[in-house]
N, C-alpha and C. Protein backbone atom coordinates (compact mmCIF):
# COMPACT_ATOMS: atom_id res chain seq x y z
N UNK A 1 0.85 -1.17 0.00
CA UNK A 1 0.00 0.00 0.00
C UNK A 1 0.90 1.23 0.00
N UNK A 2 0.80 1.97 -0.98
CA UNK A 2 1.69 2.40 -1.29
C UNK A 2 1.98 3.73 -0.29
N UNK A 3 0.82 4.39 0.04
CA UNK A 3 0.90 5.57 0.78
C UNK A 3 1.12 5.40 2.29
N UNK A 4 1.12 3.94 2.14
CA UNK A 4 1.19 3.60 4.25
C UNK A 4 3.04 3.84 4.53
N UNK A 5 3.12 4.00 5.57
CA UNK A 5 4.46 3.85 5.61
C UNK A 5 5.19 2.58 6.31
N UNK A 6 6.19 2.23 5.81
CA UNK A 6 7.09 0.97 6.22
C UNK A 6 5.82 -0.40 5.72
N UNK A 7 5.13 -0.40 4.53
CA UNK A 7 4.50 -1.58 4.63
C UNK A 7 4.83 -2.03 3.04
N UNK A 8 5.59 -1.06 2.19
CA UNK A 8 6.03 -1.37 0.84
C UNK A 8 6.11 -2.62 0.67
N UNK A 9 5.96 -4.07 1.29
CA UNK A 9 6.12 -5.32 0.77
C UNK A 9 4.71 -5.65 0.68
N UNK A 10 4.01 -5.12 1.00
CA UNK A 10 2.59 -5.78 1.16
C UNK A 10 1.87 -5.82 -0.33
N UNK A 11 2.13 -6.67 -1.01
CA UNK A 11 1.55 -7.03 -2.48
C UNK A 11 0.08 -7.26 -2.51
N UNK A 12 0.00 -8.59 -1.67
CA UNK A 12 -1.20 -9.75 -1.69
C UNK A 12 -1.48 -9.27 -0.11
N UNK A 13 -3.07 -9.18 -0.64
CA UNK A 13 -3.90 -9.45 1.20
C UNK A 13 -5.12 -10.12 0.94
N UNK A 14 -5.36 -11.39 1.81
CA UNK A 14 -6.36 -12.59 1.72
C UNK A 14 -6.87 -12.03 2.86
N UNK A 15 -8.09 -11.52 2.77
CA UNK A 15 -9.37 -11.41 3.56
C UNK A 15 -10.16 -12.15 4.09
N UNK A 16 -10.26 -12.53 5.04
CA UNK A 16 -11.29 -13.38 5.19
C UNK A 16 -12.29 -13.25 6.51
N UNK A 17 -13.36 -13.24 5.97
CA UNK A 17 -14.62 -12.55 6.50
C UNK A 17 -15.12 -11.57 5.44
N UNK A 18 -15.16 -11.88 3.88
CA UNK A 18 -14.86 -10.48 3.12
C UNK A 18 -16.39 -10.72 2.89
N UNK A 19 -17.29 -10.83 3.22
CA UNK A 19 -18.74 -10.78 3.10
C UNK A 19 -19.27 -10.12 3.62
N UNK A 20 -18.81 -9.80 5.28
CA UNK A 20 -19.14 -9.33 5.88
C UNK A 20 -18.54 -7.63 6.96
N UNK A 21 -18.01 -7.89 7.52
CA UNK A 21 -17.65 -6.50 8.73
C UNK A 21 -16.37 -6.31 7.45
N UNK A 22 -15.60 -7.18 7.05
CA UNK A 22 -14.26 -6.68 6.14
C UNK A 22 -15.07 -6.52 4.69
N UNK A 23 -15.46 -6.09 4.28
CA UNK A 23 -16.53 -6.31 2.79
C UNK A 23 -15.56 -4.86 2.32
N UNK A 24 -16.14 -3.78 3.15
CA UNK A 24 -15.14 -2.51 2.42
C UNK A 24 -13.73 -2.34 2.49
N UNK A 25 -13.05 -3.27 2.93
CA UNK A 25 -11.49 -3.40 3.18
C UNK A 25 -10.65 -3.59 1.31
N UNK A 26 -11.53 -4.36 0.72
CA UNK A 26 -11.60 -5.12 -0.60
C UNK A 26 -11.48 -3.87 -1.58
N UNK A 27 -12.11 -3.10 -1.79
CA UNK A 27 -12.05 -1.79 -2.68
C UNK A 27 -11.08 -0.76 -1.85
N UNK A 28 -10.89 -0.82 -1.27
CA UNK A 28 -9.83 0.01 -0.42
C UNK A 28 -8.51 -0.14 -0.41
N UNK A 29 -8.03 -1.54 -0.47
CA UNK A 29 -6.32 -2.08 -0.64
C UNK A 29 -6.96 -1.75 -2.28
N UNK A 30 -7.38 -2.26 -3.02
CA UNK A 30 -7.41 -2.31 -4.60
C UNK A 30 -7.04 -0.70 -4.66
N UNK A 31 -7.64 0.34 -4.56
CA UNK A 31 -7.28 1.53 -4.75
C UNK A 31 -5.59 2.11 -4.48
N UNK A 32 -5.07 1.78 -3.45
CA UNK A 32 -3.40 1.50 -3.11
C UNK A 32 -3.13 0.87 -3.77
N UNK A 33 -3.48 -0.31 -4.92
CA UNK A 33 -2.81 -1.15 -5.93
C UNK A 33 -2.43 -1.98 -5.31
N UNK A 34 -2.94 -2.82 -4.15
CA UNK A 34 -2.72 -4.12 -3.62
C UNK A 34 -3.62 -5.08 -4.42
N UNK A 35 -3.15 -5.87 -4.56
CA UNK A 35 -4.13 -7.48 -4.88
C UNK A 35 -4.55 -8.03 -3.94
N UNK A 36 -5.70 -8.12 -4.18
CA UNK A 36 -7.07 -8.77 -2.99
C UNK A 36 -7.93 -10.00 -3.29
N UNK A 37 -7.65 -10.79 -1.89
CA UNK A 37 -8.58 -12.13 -2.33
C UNK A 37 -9.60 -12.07 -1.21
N UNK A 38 -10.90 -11.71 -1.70
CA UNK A 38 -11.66 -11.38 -0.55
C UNK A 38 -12.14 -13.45 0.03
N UNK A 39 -12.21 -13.76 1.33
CA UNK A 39 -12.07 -15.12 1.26
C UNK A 39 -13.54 -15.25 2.03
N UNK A 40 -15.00 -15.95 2.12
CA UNK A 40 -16.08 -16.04 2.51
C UNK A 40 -16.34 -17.28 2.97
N UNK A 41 -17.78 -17.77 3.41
CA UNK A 41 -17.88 -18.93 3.69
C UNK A 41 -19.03 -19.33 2.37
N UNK A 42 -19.37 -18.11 1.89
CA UNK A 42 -20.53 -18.41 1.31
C UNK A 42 -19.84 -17.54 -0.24
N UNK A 43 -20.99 -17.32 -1.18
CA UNK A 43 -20.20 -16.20 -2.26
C UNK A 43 -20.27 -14.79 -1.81
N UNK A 44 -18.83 -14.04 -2.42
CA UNK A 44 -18.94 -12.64 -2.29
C UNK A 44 -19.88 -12.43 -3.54
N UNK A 45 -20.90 -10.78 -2.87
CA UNK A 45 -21.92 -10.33 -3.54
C UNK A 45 -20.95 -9.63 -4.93
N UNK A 46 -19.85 -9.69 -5.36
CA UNK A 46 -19.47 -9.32 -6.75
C UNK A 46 -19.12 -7.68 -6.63
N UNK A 47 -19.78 -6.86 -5.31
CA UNK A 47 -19.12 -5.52 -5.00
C UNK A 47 -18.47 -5.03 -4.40
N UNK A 48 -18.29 -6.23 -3.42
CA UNK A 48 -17.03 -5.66 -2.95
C UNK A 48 -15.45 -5.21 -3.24
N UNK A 49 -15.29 -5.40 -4.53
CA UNK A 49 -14.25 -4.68 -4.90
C UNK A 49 -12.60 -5.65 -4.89
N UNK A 50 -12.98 -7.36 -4.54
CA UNK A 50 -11.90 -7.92 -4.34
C UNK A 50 -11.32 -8.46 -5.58
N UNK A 51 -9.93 -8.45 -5.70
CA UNK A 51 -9.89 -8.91 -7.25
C UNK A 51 -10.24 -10.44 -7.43
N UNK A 52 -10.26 -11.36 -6.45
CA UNK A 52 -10.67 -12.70 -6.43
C UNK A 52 -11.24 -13.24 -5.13
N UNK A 53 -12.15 -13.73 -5.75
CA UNK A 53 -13.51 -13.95 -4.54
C UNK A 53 -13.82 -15.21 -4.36
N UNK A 54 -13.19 -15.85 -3.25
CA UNK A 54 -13.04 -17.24 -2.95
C UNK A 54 -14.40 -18.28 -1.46
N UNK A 55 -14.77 -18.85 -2.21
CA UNK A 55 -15.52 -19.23 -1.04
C UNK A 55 -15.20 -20.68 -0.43
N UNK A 56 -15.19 -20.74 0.77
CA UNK A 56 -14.06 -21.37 1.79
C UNK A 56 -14.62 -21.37 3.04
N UNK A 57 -14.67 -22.49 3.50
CA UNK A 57 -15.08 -22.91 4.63
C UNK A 57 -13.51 -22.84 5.94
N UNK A 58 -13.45 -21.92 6.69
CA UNK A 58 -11.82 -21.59 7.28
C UNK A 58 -12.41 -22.13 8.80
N UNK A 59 -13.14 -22.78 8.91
CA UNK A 59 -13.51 -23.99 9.53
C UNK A 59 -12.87 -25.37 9.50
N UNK A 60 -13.32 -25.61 8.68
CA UNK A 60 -12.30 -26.84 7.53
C UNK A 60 -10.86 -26.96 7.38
N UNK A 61 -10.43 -27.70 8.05
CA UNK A 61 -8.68 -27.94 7.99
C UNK A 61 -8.63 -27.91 7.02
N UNK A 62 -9.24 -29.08 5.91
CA UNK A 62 -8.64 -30.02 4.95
C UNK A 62 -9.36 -28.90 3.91
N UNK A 63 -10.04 -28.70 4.40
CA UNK A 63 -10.20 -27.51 2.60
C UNK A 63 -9.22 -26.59 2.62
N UNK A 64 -8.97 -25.80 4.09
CA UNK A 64 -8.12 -24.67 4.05
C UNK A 64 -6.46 -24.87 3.50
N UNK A 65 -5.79 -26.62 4.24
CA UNK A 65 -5.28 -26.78 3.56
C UNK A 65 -4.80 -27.39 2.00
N UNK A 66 -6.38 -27.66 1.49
CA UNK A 66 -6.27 -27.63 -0.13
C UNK A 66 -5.65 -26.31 -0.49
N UNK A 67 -6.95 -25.29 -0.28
CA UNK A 67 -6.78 -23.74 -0.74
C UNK A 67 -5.66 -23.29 -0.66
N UNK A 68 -4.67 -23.67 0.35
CA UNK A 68 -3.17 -22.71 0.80
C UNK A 68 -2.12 -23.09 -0.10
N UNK A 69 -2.47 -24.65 -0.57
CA UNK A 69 -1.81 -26.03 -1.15
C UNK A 69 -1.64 -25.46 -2.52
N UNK A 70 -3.11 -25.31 -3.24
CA UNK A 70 -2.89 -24.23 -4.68
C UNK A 70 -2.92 -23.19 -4.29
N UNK A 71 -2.28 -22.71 -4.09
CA UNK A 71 -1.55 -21.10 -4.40
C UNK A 71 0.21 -21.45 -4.50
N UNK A 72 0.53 -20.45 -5.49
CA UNK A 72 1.69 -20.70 -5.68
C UNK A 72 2.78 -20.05 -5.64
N UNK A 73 2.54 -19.05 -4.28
CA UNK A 73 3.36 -18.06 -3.24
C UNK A 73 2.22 -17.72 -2.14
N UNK A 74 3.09 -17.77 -1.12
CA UNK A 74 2.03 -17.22 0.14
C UNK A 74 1.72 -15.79 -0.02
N UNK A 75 0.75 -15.37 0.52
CA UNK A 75 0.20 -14.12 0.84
C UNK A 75 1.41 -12.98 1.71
N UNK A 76 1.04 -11.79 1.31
CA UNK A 76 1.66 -11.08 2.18
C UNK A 76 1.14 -10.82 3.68
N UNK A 77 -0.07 -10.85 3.57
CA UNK A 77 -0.71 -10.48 4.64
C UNK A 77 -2.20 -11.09 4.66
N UNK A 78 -2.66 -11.59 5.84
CA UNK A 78 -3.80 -12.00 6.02
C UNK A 78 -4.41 -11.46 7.05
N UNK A 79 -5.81 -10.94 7.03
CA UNK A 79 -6.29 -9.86 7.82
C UNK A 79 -7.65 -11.08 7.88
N UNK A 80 -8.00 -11.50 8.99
CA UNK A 80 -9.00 -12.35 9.53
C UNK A 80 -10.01 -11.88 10.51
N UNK A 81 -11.00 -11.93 10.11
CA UNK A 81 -12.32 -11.45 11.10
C UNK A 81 -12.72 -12.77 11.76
N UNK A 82 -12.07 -12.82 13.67
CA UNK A 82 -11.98 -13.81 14.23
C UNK A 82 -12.95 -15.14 14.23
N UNK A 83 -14.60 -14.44 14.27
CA UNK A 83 -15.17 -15.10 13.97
C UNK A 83 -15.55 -16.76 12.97
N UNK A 84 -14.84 -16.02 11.89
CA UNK A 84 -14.97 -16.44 10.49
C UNK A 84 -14.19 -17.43 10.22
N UNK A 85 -13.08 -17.62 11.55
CA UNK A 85 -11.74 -18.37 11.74
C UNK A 85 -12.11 -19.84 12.64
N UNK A 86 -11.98 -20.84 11.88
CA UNK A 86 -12.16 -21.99 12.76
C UNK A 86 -10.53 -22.19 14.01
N UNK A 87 -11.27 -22.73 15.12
CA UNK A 87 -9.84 -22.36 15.80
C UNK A 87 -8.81 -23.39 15.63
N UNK A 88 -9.08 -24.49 14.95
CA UNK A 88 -7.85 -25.45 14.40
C UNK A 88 -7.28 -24.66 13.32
N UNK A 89 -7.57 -23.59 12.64
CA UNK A 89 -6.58 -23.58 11.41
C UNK A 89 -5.77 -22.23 11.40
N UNK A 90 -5.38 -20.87 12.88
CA UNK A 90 -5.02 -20.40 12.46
C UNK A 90 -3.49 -20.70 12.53
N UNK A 91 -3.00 -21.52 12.78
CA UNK A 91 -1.95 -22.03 12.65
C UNK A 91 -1.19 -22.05 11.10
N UNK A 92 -2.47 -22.52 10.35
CA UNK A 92 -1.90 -22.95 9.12
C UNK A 92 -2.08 -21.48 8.29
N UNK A 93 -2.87 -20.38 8.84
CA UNK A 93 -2.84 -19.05 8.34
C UNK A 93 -1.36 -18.41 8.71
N UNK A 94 -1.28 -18.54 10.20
CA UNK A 94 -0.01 -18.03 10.00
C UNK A 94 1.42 -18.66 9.47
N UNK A 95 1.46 -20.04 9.52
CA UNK A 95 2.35 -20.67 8.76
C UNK A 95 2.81 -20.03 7.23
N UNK A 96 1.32 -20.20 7.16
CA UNK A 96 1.53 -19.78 5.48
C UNK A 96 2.00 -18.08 4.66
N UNK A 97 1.42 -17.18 5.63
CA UNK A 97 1.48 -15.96 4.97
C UNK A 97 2.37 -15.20 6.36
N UNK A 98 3.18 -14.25 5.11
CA UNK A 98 3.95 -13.39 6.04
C UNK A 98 3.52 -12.96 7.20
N UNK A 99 2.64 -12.32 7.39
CA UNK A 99 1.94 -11.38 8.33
C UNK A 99 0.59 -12.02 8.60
N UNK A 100 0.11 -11.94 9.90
CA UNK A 100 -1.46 -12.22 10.00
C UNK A 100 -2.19 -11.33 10.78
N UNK A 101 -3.19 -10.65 10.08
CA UNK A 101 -3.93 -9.77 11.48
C UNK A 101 -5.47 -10.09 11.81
N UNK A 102 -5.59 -9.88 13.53
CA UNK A 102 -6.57 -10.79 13.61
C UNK A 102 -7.59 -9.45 13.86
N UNK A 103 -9.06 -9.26 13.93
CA UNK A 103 -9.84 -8.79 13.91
C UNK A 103 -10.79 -9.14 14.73
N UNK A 104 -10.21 -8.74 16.22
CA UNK A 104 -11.28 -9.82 17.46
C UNK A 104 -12.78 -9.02 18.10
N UNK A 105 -13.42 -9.16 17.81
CA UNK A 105 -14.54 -8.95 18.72
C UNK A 105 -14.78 -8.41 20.23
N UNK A 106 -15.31 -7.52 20.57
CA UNK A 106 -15.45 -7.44 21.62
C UNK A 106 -15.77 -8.48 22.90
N UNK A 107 -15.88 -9.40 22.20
CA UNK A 107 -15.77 -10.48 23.32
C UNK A 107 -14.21 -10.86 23.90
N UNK A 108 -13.68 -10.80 23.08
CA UNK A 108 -12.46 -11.12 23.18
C UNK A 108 -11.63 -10.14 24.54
N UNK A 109 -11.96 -8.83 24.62
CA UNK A 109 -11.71 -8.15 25.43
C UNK A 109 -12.64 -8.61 27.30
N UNK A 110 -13.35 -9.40 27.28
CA UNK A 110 -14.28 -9.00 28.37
C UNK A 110 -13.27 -9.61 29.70
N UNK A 111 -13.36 -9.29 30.93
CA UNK A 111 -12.82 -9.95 31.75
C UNK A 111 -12.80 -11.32 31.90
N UNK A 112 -13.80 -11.94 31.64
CA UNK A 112 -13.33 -13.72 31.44
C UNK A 112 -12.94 -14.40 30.66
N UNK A 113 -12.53 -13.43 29.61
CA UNK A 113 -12.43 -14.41 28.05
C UNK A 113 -11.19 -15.39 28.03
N UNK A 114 -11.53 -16.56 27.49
CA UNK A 114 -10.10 -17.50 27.67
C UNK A 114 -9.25 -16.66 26.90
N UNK A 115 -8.02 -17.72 27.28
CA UNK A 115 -7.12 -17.03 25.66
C UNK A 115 -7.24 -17.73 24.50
N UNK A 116 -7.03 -16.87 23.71
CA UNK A 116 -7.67 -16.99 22.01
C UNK A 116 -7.60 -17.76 21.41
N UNK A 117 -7.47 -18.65 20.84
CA UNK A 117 -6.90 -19.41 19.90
C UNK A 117 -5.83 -19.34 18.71
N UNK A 118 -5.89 -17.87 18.52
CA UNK A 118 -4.46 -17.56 17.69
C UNK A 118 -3.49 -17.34 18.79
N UNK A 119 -2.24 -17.41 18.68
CA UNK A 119 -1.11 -17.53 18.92
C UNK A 119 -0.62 -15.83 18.83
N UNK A 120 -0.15 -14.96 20.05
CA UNK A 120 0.79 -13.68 19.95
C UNK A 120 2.04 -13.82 19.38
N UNK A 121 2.68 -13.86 18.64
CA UNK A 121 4.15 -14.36 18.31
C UNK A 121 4.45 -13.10 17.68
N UNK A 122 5.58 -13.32 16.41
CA UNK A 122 5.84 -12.53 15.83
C UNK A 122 5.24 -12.55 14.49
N UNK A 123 5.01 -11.36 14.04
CA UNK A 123 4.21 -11.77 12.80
C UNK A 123 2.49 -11.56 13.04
N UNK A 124 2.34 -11.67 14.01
CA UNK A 124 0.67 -11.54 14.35
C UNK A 124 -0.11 -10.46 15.34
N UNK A 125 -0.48 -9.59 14.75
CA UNK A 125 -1.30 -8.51 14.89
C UNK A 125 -2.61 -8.30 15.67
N UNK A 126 -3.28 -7.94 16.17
CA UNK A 126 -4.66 -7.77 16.74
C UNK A 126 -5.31 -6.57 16.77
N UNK A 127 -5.93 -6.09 16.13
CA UNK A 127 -7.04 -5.09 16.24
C UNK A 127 -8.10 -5.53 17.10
N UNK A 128 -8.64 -5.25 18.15
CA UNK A 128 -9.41 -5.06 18.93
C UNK A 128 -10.75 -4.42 18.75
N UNK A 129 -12.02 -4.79 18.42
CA UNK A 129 -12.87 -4.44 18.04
C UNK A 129 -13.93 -3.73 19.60
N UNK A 130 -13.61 -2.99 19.31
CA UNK A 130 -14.49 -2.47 21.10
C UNK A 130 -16.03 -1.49 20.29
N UNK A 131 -16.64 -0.61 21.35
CA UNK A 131 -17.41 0.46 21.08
C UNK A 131 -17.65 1.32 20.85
N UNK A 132 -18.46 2.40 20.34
CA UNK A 132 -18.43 3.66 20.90
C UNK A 132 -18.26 4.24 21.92
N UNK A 133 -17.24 5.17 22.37
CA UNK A 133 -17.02 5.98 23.37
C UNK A 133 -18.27 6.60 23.38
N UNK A 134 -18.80 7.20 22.65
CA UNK A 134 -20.25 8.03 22.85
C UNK A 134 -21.17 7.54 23.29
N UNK A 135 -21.36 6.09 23.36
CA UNK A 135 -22.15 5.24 23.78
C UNK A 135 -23.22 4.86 22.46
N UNK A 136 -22.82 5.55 21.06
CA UNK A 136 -24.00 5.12 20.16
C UNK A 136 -23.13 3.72 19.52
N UNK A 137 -22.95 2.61 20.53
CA UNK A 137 -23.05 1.50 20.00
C UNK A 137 -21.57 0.94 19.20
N UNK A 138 -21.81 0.05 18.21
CA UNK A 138 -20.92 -0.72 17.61
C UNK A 138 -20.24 0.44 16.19
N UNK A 139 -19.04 -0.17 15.47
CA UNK A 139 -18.52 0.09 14.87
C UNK A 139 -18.89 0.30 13.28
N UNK A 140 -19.06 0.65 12.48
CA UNK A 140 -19.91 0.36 10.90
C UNK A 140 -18.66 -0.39 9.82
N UNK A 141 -18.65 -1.57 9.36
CA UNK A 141 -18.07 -1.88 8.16
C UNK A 141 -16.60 -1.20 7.72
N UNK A 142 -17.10 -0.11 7.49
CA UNK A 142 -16.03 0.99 7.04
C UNK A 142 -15.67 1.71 7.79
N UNK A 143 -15.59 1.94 9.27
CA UNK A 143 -14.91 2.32 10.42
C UNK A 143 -13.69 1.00 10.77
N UNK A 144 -13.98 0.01 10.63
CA UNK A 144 -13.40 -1.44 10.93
C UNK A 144 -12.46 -1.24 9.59
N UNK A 145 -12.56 -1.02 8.22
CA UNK A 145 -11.69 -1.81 6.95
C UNK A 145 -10.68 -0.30 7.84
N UNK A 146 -11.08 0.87 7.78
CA UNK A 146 -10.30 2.03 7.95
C UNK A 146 -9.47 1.84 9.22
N UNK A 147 -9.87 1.19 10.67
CA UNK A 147 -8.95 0.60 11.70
C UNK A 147 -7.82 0.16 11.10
N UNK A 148 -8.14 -0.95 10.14
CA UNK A 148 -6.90 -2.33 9.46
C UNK A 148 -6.15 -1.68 9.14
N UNK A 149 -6.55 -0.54 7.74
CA UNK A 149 -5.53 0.09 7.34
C UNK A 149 -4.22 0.95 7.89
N UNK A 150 -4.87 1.64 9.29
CA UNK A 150 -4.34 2.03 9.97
C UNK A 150 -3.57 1.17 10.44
N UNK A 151 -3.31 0.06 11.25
CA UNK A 151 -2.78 -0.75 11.76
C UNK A 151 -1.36 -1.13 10.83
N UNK A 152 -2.24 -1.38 9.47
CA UNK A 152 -0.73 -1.33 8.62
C UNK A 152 0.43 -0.55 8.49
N UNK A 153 -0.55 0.97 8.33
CA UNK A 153 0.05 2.13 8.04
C UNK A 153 1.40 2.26 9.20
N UNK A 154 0.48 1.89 10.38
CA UNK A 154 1.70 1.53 11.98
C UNK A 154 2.52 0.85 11.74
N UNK A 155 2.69 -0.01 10.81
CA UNK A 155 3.62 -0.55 11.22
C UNK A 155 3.05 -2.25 11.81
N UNK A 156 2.03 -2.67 11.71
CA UNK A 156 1.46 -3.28 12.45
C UNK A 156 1.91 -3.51 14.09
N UNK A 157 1.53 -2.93 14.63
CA UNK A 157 1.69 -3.06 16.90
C UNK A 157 0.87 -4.36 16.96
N UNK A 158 1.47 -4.89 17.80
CA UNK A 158 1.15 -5.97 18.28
C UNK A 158 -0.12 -5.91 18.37
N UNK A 159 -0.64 -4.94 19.02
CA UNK A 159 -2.57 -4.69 19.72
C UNK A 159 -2.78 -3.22 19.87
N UNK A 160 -3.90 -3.34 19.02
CA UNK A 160 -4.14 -2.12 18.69
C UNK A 160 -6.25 -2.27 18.96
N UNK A 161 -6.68 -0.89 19.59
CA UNK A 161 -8.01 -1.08 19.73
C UNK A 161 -8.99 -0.19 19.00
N UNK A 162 -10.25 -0.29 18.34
CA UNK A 162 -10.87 0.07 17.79
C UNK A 162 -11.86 0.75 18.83
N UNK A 163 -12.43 1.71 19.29
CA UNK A 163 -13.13 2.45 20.12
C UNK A 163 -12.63 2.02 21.42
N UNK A 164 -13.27 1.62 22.45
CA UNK A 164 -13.38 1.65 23.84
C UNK A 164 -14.00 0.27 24.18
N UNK A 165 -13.09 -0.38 24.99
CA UNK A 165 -13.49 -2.04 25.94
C UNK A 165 -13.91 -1.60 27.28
N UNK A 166 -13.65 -0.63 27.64
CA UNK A 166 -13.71 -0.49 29.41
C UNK A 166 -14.55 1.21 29.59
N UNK A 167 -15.52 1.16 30.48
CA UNK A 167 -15.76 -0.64 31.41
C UNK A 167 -16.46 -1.11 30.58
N UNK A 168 -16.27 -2.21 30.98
CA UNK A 168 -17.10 -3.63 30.25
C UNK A 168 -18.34 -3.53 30.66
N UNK A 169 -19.40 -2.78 31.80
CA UNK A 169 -20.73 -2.38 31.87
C UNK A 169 -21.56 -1.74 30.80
N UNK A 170 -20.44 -0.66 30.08
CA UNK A 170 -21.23 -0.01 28.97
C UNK A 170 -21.62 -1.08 27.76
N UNK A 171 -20.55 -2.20 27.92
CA UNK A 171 -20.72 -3.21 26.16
C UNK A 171 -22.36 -2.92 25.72
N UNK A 172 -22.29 -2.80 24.69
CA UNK A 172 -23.69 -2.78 24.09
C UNK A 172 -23.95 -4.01 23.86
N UNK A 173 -24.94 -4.62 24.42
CA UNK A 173 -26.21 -5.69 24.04
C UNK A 173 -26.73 -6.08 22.58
């Protein structure tokens, strides 16, 4: 992306969740002249803007590792909406592609939450999906693709948060 700084290697970014909360992330790297594989469970609706629109069960070991199997260079970067992530395979996400960033939910923040199923190491990122500080609620689509970008633009930080986790009384319902 060309205008971010320190992220000049970032060619390829495999999306996945691109149906949904990441949908505007897809026309957004394309505009920086990145190549985009928006990755779903179901089909992408054809507007989101990804140059290849893959549907994939990331549930599925054995499909995920078909899918990783044909390709014939890893990804630069994989930006995952946690959900969307079965928890046996992010192993084989981060194995495979340079960089991985995860896209966790406000659950992920609450005082009891286990720990995650992805792995902190090197190489792996977290955006933090929290609330409105104002209290009007959750995040929109394109507040979330515009977080990621940012995150890149950083440099990717280990953990980085999208509105406000605390206190955990306000979470919206």
């Amino acid at each position: 992306m060309p205008d971010a700084p320190g992220d000049s290697t970032v060619r390829e970014v495999v999306v996945i969740g691109a149906s949904g909360i990441l949908a505007p992330l897809g026309a957004r790297l394309c505009r920086r002249g990145v190549r985009t594989v928006g990755v779903a469970r179901g089909s992408l609706h054809g507007d989101e803007g990804f140059d290849e629109a893959v549907a994939l069960d990331v549930h599925d070991v054995a499909a995920v590792l078909s899918w990783i199997g044909s390709r014939k260079v890893a990804s630069d970067l994989v930006v995952a909406y946690g959900p969307a992530v079965g928890d046996a395979v992010w192993e084989l996400w981060r194995g495979w592609a340079a960089r991985l960033l995860v896209v966790a939910t406000s659950n992920w923040a609450a005082p009891s939450a286990p720990v995650p199923p992805w792995r902190m190491e090197e190489g792996v990122s977290v955006l933090q999906l929290g609330w409105r500080a104002d209290g009007a609620g959750w995040h929109s689509p394109t507040e979330v693709s515009e977080a990621v970008l940012r995150v890149v633009a950083d440099g990717f930080p280990a953990h980085s948060v999208l509105g406000v986790v605390r206190p955990w009384e306000d979470h919206p319902r």
